[in-house]
Protein backbone atom coordinates (compact mmCIF):
# COMPACT_ATOMS: atom_id res chain seq x y z
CA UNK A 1 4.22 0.35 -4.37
CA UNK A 2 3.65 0.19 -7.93
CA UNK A 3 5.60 3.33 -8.65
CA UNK A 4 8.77 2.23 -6.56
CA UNK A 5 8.32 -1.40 -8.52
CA UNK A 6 8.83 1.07 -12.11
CA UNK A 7 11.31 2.95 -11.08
CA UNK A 8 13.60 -0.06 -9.68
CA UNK A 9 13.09 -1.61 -12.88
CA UNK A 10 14.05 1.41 -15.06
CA UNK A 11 17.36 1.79 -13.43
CA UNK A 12 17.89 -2.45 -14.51
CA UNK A 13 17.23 -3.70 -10.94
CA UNK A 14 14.76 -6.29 -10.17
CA UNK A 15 12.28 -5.65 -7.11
CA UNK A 16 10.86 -9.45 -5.48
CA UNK A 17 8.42 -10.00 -3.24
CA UNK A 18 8.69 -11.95 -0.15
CA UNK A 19 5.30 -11.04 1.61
CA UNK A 20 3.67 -14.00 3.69
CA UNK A 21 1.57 -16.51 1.00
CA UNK A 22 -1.21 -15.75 3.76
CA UNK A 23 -1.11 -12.22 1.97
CA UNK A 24 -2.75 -13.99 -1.09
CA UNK A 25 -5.49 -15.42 0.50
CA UNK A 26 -8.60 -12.70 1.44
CA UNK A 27 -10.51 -14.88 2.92
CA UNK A 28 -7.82 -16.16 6.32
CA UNK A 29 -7.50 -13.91 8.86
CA UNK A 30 -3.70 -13.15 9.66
CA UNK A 31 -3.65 -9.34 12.07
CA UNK A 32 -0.26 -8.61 10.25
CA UNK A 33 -0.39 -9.65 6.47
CA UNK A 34 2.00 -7.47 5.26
CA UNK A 35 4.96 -9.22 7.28
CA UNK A 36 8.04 -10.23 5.42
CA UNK A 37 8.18 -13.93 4.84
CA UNK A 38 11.53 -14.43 6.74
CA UNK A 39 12.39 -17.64 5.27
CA UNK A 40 11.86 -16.62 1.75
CA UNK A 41 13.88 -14.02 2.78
CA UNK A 42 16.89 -15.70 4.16
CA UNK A 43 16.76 -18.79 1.15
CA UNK A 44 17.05 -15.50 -1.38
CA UNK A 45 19.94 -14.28 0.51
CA UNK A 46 21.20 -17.71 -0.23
CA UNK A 47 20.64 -17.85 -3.70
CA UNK A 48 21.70 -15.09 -4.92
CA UNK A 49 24.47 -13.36 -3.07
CA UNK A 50 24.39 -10.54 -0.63
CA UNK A 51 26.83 -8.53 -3.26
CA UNK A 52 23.60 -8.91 -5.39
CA UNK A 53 21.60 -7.19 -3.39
CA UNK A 54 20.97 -3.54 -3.04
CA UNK A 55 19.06 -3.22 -0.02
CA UNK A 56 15.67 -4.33 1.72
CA UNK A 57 12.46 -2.18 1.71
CA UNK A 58 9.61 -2.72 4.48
CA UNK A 59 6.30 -1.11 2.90
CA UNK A 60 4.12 -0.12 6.18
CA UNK A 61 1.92 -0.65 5.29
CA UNK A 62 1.62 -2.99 2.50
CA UNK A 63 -0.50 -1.48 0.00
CA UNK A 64 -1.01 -4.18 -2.90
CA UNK A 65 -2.06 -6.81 -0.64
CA UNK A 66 -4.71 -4.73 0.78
CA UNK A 67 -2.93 -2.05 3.08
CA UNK A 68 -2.19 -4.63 5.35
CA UNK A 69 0.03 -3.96 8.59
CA UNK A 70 3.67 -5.44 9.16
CA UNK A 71 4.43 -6.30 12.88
CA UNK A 72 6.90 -4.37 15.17
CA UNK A 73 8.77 -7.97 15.68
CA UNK A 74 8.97 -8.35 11.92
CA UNK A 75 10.14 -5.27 11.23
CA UNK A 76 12.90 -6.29 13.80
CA UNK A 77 13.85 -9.77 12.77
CA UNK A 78 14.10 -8.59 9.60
CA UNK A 79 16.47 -6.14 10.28
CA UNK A 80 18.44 -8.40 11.74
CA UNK A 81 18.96 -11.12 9.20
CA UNK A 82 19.82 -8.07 7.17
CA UNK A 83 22.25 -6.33 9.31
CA UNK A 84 23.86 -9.78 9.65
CA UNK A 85 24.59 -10.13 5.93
CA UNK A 86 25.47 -6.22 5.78
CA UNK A 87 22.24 -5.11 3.76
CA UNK A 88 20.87 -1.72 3.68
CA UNK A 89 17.31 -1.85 5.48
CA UNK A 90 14.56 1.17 4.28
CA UNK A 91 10.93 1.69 5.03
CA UNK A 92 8.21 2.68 2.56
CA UNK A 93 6.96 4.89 4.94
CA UNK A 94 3.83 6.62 3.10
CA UNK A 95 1.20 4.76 5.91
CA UNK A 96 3.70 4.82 9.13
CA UNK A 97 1.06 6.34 11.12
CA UNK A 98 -1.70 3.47 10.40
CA UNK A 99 0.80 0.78 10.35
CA UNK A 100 2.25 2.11 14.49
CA UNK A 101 -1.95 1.70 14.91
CA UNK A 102 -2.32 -2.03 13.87
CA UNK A 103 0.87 -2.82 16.04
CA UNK A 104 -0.84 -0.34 19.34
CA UNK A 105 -3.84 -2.46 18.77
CA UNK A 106 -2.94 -6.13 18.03
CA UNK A 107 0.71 -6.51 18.94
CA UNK A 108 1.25 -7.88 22.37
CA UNK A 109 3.02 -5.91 24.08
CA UNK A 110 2.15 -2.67 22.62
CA UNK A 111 -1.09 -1.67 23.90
CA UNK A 112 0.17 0.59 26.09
CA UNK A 113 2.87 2.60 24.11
CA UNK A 114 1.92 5.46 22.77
CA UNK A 115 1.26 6.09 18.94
CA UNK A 116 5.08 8.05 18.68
CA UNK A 117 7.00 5.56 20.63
CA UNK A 118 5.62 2.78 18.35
CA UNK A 119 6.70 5.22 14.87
CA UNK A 120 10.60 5.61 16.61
CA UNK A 121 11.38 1.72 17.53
CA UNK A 122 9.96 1.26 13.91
CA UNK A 123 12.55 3.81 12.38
CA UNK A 124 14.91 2.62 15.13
CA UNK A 125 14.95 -0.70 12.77
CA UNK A 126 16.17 1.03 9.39
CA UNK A 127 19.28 3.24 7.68
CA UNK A 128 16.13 4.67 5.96
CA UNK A 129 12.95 5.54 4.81
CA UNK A 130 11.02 7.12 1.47
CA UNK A 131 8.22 8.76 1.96
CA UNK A 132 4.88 10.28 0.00
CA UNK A 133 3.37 12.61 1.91
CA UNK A 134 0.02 12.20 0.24
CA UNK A 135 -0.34 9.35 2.74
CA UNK A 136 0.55 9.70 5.90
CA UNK A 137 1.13 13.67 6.41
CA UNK A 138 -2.43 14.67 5.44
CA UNK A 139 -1.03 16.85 2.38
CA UNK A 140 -1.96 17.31 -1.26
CA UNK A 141 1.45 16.53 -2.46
CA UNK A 142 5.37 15.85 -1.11
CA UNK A 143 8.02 13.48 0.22
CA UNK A 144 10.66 13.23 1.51
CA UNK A 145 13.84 10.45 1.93
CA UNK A 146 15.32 9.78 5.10
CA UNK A 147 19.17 8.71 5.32
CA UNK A 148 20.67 7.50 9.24
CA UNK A 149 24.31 7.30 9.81
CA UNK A 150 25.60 7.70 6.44
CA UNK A 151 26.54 11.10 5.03
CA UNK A 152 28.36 9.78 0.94
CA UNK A 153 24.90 8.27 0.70
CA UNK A 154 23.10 11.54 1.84
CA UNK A 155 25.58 14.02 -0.15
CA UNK A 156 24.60 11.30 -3.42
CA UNK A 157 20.82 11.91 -2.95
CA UNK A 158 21.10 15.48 -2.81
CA UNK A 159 22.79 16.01 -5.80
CA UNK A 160 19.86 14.31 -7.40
CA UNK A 161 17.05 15.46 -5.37
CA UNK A 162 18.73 19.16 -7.33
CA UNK A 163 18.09 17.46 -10.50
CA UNK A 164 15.11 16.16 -10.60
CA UNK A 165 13.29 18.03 -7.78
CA UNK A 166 14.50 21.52 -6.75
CA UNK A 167 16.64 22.69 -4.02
CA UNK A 168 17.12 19.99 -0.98
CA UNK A 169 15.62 22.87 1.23
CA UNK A 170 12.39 22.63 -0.39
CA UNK A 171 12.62 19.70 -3.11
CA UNK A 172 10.69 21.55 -5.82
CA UNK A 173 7.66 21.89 -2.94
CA UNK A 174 6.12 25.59 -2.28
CA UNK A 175 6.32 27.13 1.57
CA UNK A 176 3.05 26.34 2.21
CA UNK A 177 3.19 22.73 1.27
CA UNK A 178 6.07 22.07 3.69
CA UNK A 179 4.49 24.25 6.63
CA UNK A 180 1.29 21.70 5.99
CA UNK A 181 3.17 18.54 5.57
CA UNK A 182 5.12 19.86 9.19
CA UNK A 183 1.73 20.52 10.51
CA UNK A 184 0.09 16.73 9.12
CA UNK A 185 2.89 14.75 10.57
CA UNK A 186 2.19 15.63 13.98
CA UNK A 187 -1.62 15.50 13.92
CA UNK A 188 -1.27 12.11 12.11
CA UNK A 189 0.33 10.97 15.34
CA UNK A 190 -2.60 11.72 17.26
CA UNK A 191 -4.19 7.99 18.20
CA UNK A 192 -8.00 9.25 18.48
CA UNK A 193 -7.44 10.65 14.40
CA UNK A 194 -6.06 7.33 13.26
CA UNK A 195 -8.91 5.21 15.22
CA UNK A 196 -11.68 7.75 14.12
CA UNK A 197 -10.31 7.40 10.57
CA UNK A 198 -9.11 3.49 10.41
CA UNK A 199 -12.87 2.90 12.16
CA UNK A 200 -14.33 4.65 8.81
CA UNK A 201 -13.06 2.19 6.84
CA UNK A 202 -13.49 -0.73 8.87
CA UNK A 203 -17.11 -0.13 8.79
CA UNK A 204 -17.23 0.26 4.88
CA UNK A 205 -15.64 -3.17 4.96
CA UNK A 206 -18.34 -4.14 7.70
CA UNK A 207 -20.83 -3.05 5.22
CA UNK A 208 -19.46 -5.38 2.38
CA UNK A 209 -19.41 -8.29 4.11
CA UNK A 210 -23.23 -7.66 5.15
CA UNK A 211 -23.86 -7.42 1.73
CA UNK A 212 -22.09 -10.88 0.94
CA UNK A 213 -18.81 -8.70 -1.14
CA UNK A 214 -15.93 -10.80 -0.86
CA UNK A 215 -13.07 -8.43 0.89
CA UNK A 216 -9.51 -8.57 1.84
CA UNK A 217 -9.44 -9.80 5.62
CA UNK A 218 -9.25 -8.38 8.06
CA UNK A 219 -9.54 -4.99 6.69
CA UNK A 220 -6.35 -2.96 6.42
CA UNK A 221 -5.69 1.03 7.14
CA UNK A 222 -6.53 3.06 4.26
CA UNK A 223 -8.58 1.38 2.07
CA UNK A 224 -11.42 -2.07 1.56
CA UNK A 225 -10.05 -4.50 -1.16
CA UNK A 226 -12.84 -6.28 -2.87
CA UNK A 227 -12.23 -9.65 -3.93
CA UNK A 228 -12.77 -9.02 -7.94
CA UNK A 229 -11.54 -12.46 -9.07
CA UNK A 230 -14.10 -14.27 -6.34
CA UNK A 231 -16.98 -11.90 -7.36
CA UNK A 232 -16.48 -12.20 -10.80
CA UNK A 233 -15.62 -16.00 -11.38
CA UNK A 234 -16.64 -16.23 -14.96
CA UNK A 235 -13.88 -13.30 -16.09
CA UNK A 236 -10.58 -14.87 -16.45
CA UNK A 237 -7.63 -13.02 -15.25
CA UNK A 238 -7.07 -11.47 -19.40
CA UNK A 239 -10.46 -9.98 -18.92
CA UNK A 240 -9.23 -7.95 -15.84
CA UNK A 241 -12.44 -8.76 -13.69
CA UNK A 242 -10.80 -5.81 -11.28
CA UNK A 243 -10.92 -3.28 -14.10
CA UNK A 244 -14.56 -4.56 -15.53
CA UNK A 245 -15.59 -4.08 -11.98
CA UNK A 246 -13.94 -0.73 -11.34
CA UNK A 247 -15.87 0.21 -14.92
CA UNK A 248 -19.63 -1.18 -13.51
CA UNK A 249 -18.81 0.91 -10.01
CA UNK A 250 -18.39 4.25 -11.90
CA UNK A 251 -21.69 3.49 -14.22
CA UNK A 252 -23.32 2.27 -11.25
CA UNK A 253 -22.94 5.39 -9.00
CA UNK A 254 -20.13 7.39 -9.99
CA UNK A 255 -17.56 5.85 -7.75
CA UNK A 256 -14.38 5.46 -8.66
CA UNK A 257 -12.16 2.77 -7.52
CA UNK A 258 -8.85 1.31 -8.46
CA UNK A 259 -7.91 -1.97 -9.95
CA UNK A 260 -5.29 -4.13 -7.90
CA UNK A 261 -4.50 -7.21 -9.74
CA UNK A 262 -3.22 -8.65 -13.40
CA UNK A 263 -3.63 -4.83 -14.65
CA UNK A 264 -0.80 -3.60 -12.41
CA UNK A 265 1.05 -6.47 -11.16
CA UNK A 266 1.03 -8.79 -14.90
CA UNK A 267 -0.13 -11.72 -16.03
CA UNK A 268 -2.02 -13.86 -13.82
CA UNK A 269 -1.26 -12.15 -10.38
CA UNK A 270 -1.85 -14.05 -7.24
CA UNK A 271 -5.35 -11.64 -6.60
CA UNK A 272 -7.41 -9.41 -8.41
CA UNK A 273 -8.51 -6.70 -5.88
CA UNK A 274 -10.13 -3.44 -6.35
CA UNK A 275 -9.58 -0.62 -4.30
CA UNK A 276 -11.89 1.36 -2.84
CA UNK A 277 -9.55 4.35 -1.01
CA UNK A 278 -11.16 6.24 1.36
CA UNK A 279 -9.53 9.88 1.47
CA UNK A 280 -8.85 11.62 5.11
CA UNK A 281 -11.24 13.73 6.45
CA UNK A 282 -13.59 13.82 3.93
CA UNK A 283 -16.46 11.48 3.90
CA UNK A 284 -19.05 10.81 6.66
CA UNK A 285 -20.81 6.83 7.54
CA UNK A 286 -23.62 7.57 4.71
CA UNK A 287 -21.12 7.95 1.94
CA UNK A 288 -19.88 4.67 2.96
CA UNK A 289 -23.45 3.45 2.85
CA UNK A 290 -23.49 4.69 -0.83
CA UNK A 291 -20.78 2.98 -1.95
CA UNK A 292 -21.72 -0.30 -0.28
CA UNK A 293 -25.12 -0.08 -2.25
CA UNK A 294 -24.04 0.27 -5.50
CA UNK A 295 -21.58 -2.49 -5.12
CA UNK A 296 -24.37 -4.89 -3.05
CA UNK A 297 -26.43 -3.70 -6.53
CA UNK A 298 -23.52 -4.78 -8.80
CA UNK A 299 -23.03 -8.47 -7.34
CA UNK A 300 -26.75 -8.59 -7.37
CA UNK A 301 -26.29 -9.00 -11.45
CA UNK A 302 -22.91 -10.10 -11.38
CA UNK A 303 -23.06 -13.06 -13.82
CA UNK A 304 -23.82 -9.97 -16.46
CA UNK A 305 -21.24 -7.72 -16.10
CA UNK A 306 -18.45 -7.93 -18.73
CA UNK A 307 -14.93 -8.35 -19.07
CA UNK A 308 -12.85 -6.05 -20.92
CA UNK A 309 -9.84 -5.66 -23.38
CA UNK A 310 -6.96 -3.29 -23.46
CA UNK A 311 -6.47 -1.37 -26.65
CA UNK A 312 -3.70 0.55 -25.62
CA UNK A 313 -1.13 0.09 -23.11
CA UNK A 314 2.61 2.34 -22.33
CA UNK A 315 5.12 -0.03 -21.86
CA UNK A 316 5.95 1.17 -18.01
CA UNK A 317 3.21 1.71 -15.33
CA UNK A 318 0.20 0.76 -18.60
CA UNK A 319 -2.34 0.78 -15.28
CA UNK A 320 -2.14 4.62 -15.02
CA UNK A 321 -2.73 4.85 -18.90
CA UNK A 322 -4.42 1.72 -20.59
CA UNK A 323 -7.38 1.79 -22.39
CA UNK A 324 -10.12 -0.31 -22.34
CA UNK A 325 -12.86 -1.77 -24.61
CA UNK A 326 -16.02 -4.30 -23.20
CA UNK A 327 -14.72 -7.62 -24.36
């Protein structure tokens, strides 16, 4: 996540990525492109020293490439190489629940597990996990942080979670938050939820494709990626064709979509996606229909729309805050 990217950074450490190059490309069909590349991973092992290393984070599932799933027996062999040098393994676990769904569904071997066995040999695999509860525990607000086996790291983080949060009982959170988040992680386990709800989304990405709207393939858990940079051609990466396109959705028919791409990642990133999010519980098939009409409407004209400029950017997280003028 962008976020966790920031805050590694603030504290002078230097987050890489070592997703699979198949990731990058929207267009291949790969049924787990959020896998860790293990090669990469090993040769930067290699190259710069275990002692360099703080520890390993697995993001289930991987949101920036287009909420793409990681597979049960990458999670695992990447644990291992890790163990093996003696580095600290974590999960990202804000979509657990859709990631155990990909691996129920197009793992081998897993068709017949249920949706909590899948979610404990995935934790089974870690020391620990972070966790925003926005995601996968069907609340408003929350997380949590999830230590195994190792109590000076636990006592650490709850001296800070005091600072900066509120009381480790609670973490700055009000009763009824926690009594919902309780409540949302065990309905978010429930497999008929996550197909009814991944199946949503899937067909919003069914509808793009209909409509000729380059997406991220296949389509992950939580949200459709449009291929900005392939719809757009004519916008250079410095006019942010993800942000000009985020700009014509909202003018078009109100809806509001996020940019994924040399906005939030820097200069000339690999893609430039936009996000179209689809909140829990919320929306029925015809909303999806809207929002696949105004963006078959868009790409109808798209040699018009315009790029755009930033006129004001923060120098940590700009995406959140940037603002923009038509180029």
């Amino acid at each position: 996540f962008d976020t966790t990217e920031a805050h590694i950074t603030l504290k002078g450490g230097k987050p890489v990525n070592l997703v699979i190059d198949e990731a990058y490309d929207t267009s291949t069909y790969h049924p787990f492109k959020g896998n860790i590349d293990l090669q990469k991973l090993e040769n930067f092992i290699k190259e710069h020293g275990r002692e360099n290393i703080a520890f390993m984070l697995i993001t289930v599932t991987c949101n920036t490439v287009g909420g793409q799933p990681v597979s049960m027996e990458n999670i695992k062999q990447v644990s291992e190489i890790c163990r093996r040098y003696g580095i600290r393994v974590f999960i990202d676990a804000a979509r657990f629940a859709e990631n155990a769904y990909f691996i129920k569904t197009r793992e081998e071997g897993y068709q017949d597990k249920s949706i909590p066995e899948i979610v404990r040999e995935m934790f089974s695999y870690a020391d620990g996990f972070t966790f925003s509860a926005k995601k996968d525990a069907l609340v408003n607000i929350g997380g949590m942080i999830g230590i195994k086996d190792d109590e000076e790291l636990y006592m650490r983080l709850r001296e800070l979670v005091i600072v900066y949060e509120g009381f480790p009982t609670y973490g700055g959170l009000a009763g009824r938050d926690l009594e919902a988040m309780s409540r949302g992680l065990r309905e978010v386990l429930s497999f008929d939820y996550l197909e009814s709800r991944i199946s949503q989304v899937q067909y919003l990405g069914q509808l793009l494709t209909e409509a000729g709207i380059p997406i991220q393939t296949p389509v992950g858990g939580h949200a459709v990626f449009v291929d900005a940079g392939k719809m757009l051609p004519h916008l250079p990466w410095d006019s942010f064709p993800g942000v000009a396109l985020t700009a014509e959705l909202y003018l078009e028919g109100g809806v509001r979509a996020v940019e994924i791409g040399s906005l939030l990642m820097g200069r000339q990133a690999p893609t430039e996606l936009v996000r179209l999010t689809i909140p829990r519980r919320v929306y029925t098939d015809n909303h999806m229909a809207y929002v696949a009409e105004c963006l078959s409407n868009i790409n109808k004209r798209r040699d018009q729309v315009r790029g755009v400029k930033i006129t004001y950017e923060p120098p940590v997280l700009r995406h959140f805050l940037a603002r923009f003028e038509w180029a």
